[in-house]
Each structure stands twice: as C-alpha cells, then as structure tokens.
C-alpha atoms as a PDB file:
ATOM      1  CA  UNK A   1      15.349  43.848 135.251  1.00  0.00           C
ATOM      2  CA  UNK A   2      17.038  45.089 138.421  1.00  0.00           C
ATOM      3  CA  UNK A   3      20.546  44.445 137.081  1.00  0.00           C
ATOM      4  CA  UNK A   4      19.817  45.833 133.576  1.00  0.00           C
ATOM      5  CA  UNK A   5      17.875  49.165 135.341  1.00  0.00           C
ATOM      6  CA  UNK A   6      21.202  49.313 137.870  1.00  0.00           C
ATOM      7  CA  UNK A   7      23.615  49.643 134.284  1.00  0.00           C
ATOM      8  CA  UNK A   8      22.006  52.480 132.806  1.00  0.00           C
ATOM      9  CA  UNK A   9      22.344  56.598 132.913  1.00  0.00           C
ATOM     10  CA  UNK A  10      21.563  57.624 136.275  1.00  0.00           C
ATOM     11  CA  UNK A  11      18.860  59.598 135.461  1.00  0.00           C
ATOM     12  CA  UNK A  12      17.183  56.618 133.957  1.00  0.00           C
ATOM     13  CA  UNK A  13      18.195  54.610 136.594  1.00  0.00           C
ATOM     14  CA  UNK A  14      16.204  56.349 139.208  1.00  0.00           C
ATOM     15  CA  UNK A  15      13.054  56.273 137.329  1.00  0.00           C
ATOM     16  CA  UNK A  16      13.579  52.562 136.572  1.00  0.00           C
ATOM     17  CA  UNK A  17      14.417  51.999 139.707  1.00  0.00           C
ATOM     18  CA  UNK A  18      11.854  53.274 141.458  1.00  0.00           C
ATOM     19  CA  UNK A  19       8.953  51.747 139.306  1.00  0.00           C
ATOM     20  CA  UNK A  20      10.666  48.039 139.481  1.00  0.00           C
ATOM     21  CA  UNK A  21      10.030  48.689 143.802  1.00  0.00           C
ATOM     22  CA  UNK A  22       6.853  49.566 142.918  1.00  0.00           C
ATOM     23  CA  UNK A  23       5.791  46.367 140.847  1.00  0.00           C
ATOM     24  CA  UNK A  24       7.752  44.487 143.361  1.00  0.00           C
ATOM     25  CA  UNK A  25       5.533  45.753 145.943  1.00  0.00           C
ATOM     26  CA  UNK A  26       2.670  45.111 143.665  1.00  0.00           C
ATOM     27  CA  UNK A  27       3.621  41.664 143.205  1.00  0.00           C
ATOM     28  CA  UNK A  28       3.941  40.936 147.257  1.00  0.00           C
ATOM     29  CA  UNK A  29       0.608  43.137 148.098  1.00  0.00           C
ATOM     30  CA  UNK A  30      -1.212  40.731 145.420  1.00  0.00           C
ATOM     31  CA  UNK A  31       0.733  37.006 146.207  1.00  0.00           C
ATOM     32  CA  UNK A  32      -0.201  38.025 150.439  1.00  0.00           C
ATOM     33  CA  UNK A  33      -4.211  38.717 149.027  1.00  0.00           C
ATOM     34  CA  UNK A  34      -4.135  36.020 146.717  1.00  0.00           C
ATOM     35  CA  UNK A  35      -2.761  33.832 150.104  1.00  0.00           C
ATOM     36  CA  UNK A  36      -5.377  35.651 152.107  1.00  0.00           C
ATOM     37  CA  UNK A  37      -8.338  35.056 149.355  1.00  0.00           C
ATOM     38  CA  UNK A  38      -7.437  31.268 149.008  1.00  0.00           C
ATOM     39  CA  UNK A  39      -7.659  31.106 153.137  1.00  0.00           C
ATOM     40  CA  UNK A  40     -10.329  33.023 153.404  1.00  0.00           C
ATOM     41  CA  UNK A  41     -12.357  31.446 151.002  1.00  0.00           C
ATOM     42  CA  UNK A  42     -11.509  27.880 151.784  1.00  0.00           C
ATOM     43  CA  UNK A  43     -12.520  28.959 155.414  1.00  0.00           C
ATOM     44  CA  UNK A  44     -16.267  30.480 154.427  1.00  0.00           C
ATOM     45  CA  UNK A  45     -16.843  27.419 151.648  1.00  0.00           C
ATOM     46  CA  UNK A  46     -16.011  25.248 155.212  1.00  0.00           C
ATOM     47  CA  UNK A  47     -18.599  27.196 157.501  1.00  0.00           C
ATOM     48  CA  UNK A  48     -21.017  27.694 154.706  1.00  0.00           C
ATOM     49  CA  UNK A  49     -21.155  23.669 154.527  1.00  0.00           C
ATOM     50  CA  UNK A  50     -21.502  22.952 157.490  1.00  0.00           C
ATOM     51  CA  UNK A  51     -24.197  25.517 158.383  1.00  0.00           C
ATOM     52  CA  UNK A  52     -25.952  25.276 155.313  1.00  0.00           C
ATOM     53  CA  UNK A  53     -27.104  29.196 155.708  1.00  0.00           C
ATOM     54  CA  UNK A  54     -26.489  32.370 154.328  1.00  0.00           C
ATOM     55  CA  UNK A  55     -25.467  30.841 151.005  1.00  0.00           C
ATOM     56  CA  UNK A  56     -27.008  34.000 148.579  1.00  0.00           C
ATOM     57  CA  UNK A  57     -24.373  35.876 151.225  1.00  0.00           C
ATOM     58  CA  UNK A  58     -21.321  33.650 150.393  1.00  0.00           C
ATOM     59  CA  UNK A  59     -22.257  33.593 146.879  1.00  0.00           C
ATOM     60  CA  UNK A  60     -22.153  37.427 146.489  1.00  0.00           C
ATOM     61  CA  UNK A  61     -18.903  37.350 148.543  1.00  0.00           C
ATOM     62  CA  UNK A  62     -17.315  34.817 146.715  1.00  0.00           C
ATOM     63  CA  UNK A  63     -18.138  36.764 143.047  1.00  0.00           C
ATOM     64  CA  UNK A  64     -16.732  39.981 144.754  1.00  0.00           C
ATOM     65  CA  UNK A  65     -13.534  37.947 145.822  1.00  0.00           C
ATOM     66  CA  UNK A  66     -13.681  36.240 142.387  1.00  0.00           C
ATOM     67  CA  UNK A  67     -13.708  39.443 140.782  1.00  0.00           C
ATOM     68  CA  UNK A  68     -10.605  40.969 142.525  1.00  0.00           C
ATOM     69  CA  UNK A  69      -9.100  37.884 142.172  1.00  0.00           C
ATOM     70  CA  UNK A  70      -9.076  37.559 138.740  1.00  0.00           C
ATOM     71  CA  UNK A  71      -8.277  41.482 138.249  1.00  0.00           C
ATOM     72  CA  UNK A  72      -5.210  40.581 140.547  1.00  0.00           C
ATOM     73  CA  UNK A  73      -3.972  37.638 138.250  1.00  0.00           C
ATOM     74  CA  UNK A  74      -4.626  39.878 135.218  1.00  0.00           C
ATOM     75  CA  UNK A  75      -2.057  42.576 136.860  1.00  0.00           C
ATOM     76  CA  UNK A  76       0.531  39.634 137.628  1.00  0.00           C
ATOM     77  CA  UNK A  77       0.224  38.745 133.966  1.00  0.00           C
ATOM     78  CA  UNK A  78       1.183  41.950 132.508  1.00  0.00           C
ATOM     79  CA  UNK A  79       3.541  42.381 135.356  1.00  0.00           C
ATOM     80  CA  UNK A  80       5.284  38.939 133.789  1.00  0.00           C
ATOM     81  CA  UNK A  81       4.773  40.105 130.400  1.00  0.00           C
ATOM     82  CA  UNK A  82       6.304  43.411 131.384  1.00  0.00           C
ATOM     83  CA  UNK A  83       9.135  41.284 132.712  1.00  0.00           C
ATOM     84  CA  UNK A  84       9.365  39.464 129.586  1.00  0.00           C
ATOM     85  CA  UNK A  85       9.583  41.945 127.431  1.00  0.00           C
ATOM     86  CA  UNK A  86      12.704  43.257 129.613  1.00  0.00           C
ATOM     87  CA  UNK A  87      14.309  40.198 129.349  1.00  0.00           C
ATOM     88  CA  UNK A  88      14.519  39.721 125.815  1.00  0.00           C
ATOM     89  CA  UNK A  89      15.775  43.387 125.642  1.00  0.00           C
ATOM     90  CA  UNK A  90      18.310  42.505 127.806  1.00  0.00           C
ATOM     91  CA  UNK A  91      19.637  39.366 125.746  1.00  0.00           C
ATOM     92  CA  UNK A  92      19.371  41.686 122.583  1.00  0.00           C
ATOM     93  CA  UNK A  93      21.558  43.915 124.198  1.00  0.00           C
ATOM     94  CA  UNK A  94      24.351  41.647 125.345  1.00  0.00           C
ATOM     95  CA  UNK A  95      24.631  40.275 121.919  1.00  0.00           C
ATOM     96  CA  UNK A  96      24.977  44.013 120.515  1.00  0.00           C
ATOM     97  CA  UNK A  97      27.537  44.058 123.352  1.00  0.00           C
ATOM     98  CA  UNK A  98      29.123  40.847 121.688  1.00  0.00           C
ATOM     99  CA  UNK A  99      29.441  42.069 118.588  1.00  0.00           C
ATOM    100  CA  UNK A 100      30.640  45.374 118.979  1.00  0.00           C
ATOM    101  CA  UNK A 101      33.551  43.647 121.190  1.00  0.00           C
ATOM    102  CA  UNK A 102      34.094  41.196 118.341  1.00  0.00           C
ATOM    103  CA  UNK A 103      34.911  43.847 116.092  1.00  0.00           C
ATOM    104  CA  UNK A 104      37.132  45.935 118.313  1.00  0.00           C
ATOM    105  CA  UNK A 105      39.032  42.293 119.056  1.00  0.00           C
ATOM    106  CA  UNK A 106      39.288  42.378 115.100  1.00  0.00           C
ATOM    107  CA  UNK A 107      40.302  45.979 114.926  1.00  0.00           C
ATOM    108  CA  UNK A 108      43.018  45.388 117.829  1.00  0.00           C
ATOM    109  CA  UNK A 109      44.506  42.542 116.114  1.00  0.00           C
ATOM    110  CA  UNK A 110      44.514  44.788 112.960  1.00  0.00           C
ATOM    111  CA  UNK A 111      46.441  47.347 114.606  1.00  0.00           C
ATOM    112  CA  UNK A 112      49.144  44.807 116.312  1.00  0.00           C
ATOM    113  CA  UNK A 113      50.006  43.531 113.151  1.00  0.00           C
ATOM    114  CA  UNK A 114      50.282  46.812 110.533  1.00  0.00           C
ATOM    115  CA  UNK A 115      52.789  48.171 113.828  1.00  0.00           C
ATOM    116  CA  UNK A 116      54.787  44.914 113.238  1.00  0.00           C
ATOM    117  CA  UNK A 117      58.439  46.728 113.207  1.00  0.00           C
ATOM    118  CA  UNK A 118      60.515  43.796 110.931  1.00  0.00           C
ATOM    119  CA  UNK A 119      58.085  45.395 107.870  1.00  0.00           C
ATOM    120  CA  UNK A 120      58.582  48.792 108.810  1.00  0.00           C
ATOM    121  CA  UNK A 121      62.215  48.766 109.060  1.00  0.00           C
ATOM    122  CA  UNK A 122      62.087  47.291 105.686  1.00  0.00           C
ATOM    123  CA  UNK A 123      59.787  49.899 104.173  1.00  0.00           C
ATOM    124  CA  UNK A 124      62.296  52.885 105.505  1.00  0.00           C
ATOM    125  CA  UNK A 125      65.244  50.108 103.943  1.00  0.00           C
ATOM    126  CA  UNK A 126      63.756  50.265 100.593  1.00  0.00           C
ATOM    127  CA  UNK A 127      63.198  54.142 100.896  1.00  0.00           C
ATOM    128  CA  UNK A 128      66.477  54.965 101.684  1.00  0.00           C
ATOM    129  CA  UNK A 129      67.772  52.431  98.777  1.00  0.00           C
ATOM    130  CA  UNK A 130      65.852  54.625  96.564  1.00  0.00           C
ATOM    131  CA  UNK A 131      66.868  57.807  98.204  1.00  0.00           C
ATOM    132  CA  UNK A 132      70.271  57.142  97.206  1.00  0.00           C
ATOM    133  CA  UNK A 133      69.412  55.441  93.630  1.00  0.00           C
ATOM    134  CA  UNK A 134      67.645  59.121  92.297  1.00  0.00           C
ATOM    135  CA  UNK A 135      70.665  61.055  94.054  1.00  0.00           C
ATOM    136  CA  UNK A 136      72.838  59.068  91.711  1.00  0.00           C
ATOM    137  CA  UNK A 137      70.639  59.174  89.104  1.00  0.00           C
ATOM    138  CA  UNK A 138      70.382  62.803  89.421  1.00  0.00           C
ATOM    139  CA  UNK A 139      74.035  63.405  89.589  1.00  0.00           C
ATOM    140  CA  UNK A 140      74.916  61.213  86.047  1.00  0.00           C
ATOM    141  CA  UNK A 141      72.415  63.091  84.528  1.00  0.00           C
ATOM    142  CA  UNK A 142      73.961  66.310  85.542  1.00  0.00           C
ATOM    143  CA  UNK A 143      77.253  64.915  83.970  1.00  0.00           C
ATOM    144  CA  UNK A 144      76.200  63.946  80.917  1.00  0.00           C
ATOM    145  CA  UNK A 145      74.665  67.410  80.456  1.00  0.00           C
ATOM    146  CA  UNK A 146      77.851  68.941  80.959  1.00  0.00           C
ATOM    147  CA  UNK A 147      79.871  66.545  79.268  1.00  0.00           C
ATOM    148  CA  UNK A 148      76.961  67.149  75.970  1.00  0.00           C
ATOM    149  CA  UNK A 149      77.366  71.090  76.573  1.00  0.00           C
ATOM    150  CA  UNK A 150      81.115  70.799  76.491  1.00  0.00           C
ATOM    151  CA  UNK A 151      81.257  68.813  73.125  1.00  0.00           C
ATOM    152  CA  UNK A 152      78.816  70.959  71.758  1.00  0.00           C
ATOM    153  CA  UNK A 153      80.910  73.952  72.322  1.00  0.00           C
ATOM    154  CA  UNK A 154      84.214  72.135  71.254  1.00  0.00           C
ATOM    155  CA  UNK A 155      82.305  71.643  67.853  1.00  0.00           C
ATOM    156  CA  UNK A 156      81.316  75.121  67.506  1.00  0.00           C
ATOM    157  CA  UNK A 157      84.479  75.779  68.130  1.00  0.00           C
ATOM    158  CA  UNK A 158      86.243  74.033  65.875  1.00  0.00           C
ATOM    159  CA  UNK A 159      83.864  74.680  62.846  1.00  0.00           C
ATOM    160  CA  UNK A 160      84.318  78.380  63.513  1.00  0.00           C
ATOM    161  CA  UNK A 161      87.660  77.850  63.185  1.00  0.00           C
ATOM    162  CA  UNK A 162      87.531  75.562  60.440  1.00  0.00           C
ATOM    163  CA  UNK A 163      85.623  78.544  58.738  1.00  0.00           C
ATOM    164  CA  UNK A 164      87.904  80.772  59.263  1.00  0.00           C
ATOM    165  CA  UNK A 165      90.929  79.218  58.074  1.00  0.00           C
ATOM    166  CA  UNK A 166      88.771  78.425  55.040  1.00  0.00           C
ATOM    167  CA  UNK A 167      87.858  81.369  54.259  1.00  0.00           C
ATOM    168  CA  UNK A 168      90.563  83.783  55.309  1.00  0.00           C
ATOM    169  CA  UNK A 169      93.075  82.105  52.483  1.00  0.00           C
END
C-alpha cells in the first residue's frame, strides 16, 4: 500500500499517506495491547489460582479484557481486509500497465517498419516513372491534335479548291 500510495498525484498522496501512518499506528497500539492483554491475563489467571479469591473480580475483568480484545481483532481484520482490497487493486493496475505498454511496443514496431526507407524510395521511383509517362502522354496527345487540325484544314482546303475549279469552268 505504501509503494502504490507513494506513485500517485501528490495531492492524493498526502491523504493516503497520512491515513496508511495512521493504521500503522493502529496496528502497533493494538499488537503492544494484545501483548499486554495476553501477559496480563496469563498473570491474573496465575494469582487467581493460586489464591483461589476474588474470582467474580477476575471474571468481570477478564469479560472487559475479552471484550476489547475481540473489538481489537475485529479492527485488525478490516485493517487486513482493507489491505487486501489494496493489493488486488494494485495487481489490477500493473496489468493495465502491461497492456497499455504491450500496445505501444506494437504501435512502435508499427511505426519502425511503415518509415522503412528501401519502400519509400521506391514509392517516389514509381511516382516519378509516372510523372514522366503522363508528360509524354500529354505531349503525343497534343501532337496528334495538331497533326488532326492540320489535315483537317488541308482537306478544306483542297475541296474549296476543288469547288472552285469545278465550278468556275
């Protein structure tokens, strides 16, 4: 949790960081009282054996103690569950983190290989070929429409002359 709280914005870092001391010193305050319970009652169980007195006074003590002990194990618990919980979001953010690497690895190697220069150099080849085909193209078409124009006028001509030898006799 402390690692995952340290990676995140630092305004959510504080918060997080603050309440993961807190449970920390939650955890300590209630292992040292669960230490001190255990003593403590393994100490008056000892003396109430041996002097055989005061036992409706141990017996309220030890429900009291009973009671905050089990109230302390039911805060570890949903401190572990809390920690738990945090856990598993952790691991379901690392594999987002995978994935989102795997695909920029994919789109990287995408990239290297459409910049491959042998198939560009061939693509501006083939445009230039082409370049030059349509310019040639272009210019035989513009010759042929001359050389068209000029035999249609030659026939004009000559059947306007034609028709006027023809009909000037």
């Amino acid at each position: 949790m402390d690692l995952e709280a340290r990676s995140l914005q630092p305004n959510v870092k504080a918060v997080l960081l603050a309440k993961l001391r807190e449970y920390k010193s939650d955890l300590n305050n209630l292992k040292s009282e669960h230490k001190r319970l255990a003593s403590a009652n393994s100490n008056q169980a000892a003396r109430d054996d041996l002097l055989e007195s005061g036992m409706a006074d141990a017996m309220s003590v030890s429900a009291n103690q009973r009671g905050r002990l089990m109230m302390s194990t039911e805060r570890l618990n949903e401190s572990s569950d809390r920690i738990k919980e945090s856990r598993r979001t952790m691991l379901e953010t690392e594999d987002l983190g995978v994935s989102i690497l795997q695909d920029l690895h994919q789109q990287r190697q995408s990239l290297l290989h459409a910049n491959d220069t042998n198939k560009l150099h061939g693509v501006d080849d083939n445009i230039s070929k082409s370049k030059k085909i349509l310019t040639n193209m272009s210019r035989r078409m513009s010759r042929n429409k001359w050389i068209i124009s000029s035999i249609i006028v030659v026939l004009v001509v000559a059947i306007a002359l034609i028709l006027y030898f023809k009909l000037s006799k």
